[in-house]
PDB file of N, CA and C in Angstrom:
ATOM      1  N   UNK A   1       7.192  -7.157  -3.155  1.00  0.00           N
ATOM      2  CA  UNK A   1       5.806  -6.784  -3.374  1.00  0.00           C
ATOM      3  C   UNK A   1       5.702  -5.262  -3.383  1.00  0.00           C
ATOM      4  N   UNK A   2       5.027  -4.875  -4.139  1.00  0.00           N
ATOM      5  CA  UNK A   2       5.142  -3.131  -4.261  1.00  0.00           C
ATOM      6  C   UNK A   2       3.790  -2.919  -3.979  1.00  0.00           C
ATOM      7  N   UNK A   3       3.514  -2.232  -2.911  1.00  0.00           N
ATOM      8  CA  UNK A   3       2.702  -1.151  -2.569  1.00  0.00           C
ATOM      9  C   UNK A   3       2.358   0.180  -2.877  1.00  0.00           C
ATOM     10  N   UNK A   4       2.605   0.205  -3.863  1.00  0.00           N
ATOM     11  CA  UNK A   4       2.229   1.765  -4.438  1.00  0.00           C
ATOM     12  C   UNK A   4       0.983   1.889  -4.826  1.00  0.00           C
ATOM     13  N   UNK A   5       0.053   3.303  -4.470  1.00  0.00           N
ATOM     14  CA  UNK A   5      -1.399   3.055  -4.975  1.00  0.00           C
ATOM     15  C   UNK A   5      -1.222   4.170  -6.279  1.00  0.00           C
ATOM     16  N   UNK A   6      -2.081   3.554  -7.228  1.00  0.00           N
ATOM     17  CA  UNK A   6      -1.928   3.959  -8.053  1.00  0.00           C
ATOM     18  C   UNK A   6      -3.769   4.437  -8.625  1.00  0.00           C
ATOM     19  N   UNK A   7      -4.114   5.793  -9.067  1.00  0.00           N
ATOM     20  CA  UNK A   7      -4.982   6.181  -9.281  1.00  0.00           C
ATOM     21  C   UNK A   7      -6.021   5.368 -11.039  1.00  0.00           C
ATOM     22  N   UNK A   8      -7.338   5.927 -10.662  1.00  0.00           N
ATOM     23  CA  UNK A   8      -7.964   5.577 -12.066  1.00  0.00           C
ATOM     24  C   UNK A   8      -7.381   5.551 -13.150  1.00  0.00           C
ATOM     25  N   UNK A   9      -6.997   6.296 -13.770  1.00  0.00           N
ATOM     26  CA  UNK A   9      -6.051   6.635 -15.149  1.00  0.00           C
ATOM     27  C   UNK A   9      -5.111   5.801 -15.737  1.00  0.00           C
ATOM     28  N   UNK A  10      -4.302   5.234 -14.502  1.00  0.00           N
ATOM     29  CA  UNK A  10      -3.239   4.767 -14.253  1.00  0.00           C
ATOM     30  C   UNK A  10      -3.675   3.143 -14.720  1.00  0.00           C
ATOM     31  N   UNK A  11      -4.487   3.046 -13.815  1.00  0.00           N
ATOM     32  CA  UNK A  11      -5.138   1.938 -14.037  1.00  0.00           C
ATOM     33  C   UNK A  11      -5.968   1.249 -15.519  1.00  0.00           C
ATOM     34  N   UNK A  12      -6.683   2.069 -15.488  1.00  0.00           N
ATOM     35  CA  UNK A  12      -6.963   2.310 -17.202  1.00  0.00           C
ATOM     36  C   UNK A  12      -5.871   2.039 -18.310  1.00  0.00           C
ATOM     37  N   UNK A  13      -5.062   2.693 -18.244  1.00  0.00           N
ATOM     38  CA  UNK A  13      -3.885   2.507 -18.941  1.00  0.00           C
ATOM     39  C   UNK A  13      -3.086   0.974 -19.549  1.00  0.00           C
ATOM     40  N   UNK A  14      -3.129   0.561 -17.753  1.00  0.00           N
ATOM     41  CA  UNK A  14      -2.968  -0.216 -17.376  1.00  0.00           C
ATOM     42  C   UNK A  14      -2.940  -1.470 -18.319  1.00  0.00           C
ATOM     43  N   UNK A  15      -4.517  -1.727 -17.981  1.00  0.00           N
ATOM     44  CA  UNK A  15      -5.592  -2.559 -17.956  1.00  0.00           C
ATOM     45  C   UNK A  15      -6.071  -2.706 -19.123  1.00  0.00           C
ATOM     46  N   UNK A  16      -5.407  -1.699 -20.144  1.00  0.00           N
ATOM     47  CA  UNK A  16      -6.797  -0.846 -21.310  1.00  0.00           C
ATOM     48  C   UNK A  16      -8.170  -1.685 -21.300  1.00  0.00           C
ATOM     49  N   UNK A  17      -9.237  -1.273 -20.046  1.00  0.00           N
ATOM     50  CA  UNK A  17     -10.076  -1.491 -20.124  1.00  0.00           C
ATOM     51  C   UNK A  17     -11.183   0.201 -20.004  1.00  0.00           C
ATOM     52  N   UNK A  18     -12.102  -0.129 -19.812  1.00  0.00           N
ATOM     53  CA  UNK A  18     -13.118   1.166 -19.946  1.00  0.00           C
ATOM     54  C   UNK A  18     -13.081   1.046 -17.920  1.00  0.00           C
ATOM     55  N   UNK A  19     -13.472   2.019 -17.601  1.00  0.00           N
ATOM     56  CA  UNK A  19     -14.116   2.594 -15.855  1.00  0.00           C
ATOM     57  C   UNK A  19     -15.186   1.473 -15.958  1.00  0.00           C
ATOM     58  N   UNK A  20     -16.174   1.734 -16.626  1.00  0.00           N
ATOM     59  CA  UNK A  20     -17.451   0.737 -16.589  1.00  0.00           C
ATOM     60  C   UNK A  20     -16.762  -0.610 -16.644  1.00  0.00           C
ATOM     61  N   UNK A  21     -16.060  -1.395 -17.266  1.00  0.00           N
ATOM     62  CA  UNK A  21     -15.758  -2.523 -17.582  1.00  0.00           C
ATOM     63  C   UNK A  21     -15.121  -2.751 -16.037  1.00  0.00           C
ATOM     64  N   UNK A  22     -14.031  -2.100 -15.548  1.00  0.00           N
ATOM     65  CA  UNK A  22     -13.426  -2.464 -14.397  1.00  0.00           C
ATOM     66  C   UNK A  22     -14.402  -2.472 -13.001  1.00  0.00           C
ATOM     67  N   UNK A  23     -15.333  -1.521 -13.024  1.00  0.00           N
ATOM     68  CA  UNK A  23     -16.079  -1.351 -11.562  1.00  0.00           C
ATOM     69  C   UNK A  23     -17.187  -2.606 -12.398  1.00  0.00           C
ATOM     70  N   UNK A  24     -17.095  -2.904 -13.336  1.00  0.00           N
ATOM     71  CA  UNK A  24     -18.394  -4.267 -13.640  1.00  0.00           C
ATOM     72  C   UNK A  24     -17.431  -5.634 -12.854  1.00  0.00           C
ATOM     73  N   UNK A  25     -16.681  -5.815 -13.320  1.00  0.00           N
ATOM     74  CA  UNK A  25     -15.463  -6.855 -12.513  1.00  0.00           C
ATOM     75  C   UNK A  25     -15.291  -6.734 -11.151  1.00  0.00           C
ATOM     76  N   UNK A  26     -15.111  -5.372 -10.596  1.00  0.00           N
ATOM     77  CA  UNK A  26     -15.008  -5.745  -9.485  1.00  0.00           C
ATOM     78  C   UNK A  26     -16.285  -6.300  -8.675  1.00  0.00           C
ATOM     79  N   UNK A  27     -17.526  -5.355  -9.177  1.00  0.00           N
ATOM     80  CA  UNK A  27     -19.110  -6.349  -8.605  1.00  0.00           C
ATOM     81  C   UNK A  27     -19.220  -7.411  -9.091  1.00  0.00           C
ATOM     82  N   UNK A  28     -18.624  -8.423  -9.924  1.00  0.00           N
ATOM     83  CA  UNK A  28     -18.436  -9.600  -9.888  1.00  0.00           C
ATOM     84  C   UNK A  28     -17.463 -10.295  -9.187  1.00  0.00           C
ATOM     85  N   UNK A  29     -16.543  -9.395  -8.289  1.00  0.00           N
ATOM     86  CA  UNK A  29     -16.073 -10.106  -8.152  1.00  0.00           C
ATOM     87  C   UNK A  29     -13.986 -11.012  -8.483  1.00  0.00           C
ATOM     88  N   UNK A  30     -14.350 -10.512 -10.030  1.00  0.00           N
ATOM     89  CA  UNK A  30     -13.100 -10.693 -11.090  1.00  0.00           C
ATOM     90  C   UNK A  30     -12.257  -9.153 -11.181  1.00  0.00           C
ATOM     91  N   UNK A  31     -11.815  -9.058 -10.105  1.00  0.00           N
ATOM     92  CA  UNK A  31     -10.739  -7.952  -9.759  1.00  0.00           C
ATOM     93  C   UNK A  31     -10.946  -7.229  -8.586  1.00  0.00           C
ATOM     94  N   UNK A  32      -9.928  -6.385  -8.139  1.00  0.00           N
ATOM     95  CA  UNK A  32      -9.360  -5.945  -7.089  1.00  0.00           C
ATOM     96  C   UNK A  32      -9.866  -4.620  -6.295  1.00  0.00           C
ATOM     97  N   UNK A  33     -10.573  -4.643  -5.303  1.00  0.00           N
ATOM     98  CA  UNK A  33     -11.484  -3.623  -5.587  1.00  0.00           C
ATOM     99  C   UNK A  33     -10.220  -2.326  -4.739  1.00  0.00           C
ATOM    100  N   UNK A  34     -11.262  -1.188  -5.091  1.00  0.00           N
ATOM    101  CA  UNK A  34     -10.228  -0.094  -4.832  1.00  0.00           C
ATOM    102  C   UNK A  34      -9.929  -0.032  -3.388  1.00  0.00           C
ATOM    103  N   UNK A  35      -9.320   0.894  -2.712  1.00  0.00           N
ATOM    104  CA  UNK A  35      -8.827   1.371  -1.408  1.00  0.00           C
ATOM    105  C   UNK A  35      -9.586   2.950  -1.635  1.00  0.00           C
ATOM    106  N   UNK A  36      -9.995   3.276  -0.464  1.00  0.00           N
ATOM    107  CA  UNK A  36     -10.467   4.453  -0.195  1.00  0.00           C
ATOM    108  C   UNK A  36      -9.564   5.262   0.541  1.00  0.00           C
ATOM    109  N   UNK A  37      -9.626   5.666  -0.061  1.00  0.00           N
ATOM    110  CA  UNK A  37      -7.760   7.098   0.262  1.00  0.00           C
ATOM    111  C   UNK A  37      -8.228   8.315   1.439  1.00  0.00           C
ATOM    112  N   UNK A  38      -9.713   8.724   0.664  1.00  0.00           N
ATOM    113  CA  UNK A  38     -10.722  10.011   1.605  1.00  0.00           C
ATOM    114  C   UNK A  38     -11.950   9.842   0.988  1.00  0.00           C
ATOM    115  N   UNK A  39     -12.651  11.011   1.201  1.00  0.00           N
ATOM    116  CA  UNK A  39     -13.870  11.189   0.887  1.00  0.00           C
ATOM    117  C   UNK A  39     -14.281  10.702  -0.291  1.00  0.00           C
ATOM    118  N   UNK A  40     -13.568  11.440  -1.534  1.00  0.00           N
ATOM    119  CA  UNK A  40     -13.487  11.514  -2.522  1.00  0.00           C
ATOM    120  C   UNK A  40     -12.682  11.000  -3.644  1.00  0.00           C
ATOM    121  N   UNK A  41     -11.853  10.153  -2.753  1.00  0.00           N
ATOM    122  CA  UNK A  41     -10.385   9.489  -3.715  1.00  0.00           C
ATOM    123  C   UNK A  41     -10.507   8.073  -3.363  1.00  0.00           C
ATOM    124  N   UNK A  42     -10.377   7.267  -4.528  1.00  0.00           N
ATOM    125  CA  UNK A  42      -9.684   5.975  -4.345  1.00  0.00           C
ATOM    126  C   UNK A  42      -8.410   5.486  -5.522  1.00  0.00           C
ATOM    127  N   UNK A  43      -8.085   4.697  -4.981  1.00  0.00           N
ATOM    128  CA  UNK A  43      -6.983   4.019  -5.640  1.00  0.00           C
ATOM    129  C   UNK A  43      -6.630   2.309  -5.695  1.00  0.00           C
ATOM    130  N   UNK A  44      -6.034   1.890  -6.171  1.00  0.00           N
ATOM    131  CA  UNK A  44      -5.985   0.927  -6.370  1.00  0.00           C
ATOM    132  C   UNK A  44      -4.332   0.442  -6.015  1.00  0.00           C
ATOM    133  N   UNK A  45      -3.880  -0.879  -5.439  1.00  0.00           N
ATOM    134  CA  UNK A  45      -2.680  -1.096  -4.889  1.00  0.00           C
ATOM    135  C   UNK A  45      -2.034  -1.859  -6.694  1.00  0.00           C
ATOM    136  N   UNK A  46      -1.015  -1.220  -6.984  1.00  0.00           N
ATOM    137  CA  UNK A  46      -0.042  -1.695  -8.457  1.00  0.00           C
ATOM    138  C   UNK A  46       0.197  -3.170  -8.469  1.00  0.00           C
ATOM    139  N   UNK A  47       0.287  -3.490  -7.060  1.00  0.00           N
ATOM    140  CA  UNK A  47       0.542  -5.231  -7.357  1.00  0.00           C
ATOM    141  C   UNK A  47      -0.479  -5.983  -7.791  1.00  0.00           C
ATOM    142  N   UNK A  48      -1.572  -5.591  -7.037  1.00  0.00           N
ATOM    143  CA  UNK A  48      -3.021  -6.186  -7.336  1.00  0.00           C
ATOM    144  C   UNK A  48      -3.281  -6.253  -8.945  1.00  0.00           C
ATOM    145  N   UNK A  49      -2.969  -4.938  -9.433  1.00  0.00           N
ATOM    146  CA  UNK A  49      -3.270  -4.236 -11.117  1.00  0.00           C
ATOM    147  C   UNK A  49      -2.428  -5.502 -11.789  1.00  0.00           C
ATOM    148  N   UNK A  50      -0.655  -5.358 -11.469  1.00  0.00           N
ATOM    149  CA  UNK A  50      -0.183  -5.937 -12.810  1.00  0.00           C
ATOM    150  C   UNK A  50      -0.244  -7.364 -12.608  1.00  0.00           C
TER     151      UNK A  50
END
């Protein structure tokens, strides 16, 4: 299982979905919501993503 957090971009990439499309999924519910890193940062865990 890999634990690596992996940032927005990354994720995007990912996913090729839009920011809006992914934070709409996660308030439904249908995906993985982020980890809060600090104030200002979150990320998301790579296993969850692929």
């Amino acid at each position: 299982m890999n634990n690596q957090i992996i940032k927005k971009p990354t994720v995007i990439k990912l996913c090729t979905l839009s920011s809006a499309t992914i934070y709409r999924l996660i308030k439904k519910g249908e995906s993985s919501k982020q980890i809060k890193l600090a104030e200002r940062s979150s990320g998301w865990l790579l296993s969850e993503v692929e």
